[in-house]
N, C-alpha and C. Protein backbone atom coordinates (compact mmCIF):
# COMPACT_ATOMS: atom_id res chain seq x y z
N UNK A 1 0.80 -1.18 0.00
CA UNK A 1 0.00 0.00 0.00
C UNK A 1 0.85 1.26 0.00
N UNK A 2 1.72 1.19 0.73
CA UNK A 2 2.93 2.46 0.25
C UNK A 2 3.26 2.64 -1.03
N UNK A 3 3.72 1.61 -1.78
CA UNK A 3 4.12 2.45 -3.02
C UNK A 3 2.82 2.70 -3.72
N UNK A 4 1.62 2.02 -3.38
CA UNK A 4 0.36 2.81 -4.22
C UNK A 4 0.13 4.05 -3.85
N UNK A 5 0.36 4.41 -2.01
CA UNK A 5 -0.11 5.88 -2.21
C UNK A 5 1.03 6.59 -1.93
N UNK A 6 2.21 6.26 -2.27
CA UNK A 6 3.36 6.57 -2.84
C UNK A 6 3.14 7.64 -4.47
N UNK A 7 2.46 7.01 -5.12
CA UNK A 7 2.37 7.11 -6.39
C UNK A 7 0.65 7.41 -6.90
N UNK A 8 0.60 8.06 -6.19
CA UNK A 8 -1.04 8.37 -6.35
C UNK A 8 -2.14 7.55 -6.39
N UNK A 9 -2.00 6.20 -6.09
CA UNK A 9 -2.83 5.23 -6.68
C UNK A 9 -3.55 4.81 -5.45
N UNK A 10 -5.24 4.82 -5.73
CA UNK A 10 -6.01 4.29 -4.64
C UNK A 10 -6.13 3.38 -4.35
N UNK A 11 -6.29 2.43 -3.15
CA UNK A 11 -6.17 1.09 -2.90
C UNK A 11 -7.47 0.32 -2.59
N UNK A 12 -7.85 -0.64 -3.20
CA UNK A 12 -8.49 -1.92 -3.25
C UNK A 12 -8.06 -2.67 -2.75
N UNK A 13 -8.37 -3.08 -1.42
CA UNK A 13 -7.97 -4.35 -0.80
C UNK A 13 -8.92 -5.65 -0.83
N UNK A 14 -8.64 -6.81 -1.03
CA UNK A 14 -9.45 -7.84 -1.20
C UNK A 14 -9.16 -9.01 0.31
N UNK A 15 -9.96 -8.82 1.42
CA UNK A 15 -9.47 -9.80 2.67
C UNK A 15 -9.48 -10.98 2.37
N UNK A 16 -9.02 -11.72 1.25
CA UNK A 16 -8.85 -13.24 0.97
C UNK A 16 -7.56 -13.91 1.26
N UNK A 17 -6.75 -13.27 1.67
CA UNK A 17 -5.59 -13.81 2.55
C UNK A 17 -5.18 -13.59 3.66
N UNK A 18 -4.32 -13.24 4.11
CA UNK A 18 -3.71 -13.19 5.42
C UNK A 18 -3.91 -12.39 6.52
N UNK A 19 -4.17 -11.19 5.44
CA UNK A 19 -4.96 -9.74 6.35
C UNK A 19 -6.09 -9.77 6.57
N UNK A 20 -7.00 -9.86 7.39
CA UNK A 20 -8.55 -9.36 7.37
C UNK A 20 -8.80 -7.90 7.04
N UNK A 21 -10.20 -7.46 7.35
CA UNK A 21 -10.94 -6.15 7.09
C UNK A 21 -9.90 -5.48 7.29
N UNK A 22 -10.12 -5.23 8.95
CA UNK A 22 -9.84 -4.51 10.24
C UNK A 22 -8.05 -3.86 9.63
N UNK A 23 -7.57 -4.92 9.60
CA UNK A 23 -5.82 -4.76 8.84
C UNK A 23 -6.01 -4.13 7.69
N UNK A 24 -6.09 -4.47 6.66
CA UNK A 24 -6.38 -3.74 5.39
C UNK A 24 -6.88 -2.43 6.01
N UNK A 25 -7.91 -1.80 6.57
CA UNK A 25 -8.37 -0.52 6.45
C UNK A 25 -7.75 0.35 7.59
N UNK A 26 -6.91 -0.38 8.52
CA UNK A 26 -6.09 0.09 9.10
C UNK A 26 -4.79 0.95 8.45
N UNK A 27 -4.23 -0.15 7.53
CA UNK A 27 -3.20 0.11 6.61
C UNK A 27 -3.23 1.32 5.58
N UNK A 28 -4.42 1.50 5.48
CA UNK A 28 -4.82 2.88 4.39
C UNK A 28 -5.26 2.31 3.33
N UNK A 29 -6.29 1.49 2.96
CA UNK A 29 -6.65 0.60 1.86
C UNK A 29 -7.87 2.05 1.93
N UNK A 30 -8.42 2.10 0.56
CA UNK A 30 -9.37 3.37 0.55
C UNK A 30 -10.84 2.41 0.26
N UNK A 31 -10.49 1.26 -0.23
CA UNK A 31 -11.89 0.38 0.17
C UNK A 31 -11.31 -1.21 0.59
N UNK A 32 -12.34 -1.82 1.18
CA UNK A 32 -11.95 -3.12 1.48
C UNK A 32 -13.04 -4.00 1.12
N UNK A 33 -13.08 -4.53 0.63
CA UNK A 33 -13.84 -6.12 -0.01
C UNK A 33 -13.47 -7.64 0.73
N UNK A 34 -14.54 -7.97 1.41
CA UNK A 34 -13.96 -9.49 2.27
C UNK A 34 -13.79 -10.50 0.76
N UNK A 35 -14.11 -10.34 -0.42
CA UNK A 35 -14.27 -11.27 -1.20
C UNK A 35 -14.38 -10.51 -2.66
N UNK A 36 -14.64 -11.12 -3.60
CA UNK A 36 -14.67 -10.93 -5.17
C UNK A 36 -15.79 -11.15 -5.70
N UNK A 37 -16.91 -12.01 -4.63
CA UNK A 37 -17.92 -12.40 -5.42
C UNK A 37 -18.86 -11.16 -5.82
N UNK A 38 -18.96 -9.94 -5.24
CA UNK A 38 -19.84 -8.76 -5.96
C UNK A 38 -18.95 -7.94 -7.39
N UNK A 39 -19.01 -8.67 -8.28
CA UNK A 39 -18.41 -7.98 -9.23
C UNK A 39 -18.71 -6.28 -9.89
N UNK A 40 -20.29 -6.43 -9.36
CA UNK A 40 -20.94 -4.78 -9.75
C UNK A 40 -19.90 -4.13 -8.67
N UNK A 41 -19.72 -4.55 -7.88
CA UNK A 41 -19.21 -3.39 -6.78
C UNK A 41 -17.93 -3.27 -6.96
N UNK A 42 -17.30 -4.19 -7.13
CA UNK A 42 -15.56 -4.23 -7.61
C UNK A 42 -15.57 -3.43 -9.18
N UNK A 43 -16.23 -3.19 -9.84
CA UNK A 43 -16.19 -2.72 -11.35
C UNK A 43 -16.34 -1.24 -10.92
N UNK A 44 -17.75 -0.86 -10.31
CA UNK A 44 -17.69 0.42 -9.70
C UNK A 44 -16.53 1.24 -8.80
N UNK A 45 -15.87 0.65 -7.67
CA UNK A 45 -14.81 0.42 -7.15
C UNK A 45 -13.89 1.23 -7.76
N UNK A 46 -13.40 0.20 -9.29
CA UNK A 46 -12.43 0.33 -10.24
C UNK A 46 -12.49 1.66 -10.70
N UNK A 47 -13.86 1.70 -11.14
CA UNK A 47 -13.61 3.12 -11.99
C UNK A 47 -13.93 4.11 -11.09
N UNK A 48 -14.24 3.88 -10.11
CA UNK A 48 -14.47 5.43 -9.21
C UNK A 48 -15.82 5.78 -9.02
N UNK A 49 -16.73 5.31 -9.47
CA UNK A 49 -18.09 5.69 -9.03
C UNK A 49 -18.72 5.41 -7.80
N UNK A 50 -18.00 4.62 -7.34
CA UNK A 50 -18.58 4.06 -5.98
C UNK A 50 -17.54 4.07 -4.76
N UNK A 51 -17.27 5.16 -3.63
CA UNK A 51 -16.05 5.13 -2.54
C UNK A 51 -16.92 4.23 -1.48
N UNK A 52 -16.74 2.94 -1.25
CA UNK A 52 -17.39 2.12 -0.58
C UNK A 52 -16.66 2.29 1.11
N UNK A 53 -17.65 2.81 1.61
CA UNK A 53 -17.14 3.02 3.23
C UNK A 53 -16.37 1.83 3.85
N UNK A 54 -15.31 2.69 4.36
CA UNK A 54 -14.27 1.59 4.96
C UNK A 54 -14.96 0.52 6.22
């Protein structure tokens, strides 16, 4: 997550490994997703239409 907001880039975290929520949005993730299965929301996400509360 440093060199993303190192470099301007917003972060998408996905809790499917090692980190949970809580870690990820601790870390400065600007959204967090426990999973992949909502693809509308990860697409929105992507392009910016949607800042999904931490």
């Amino acid at each position: 997550m440093e060199g993303a907001h190192a470099n301007g880039v917003r972060v998408i975290a996905v809790a499917s490994g090692r980190s949970d929520e809580a870690t990820l949005q601790d870390e400065g993730a600007e959204a967090v997703l426990s999973d992949l299965r909502d693809t509308e929301v990860l697409v929105k996400l992507v392009r910016g239409d949607d800042r999904r509360p931490k």
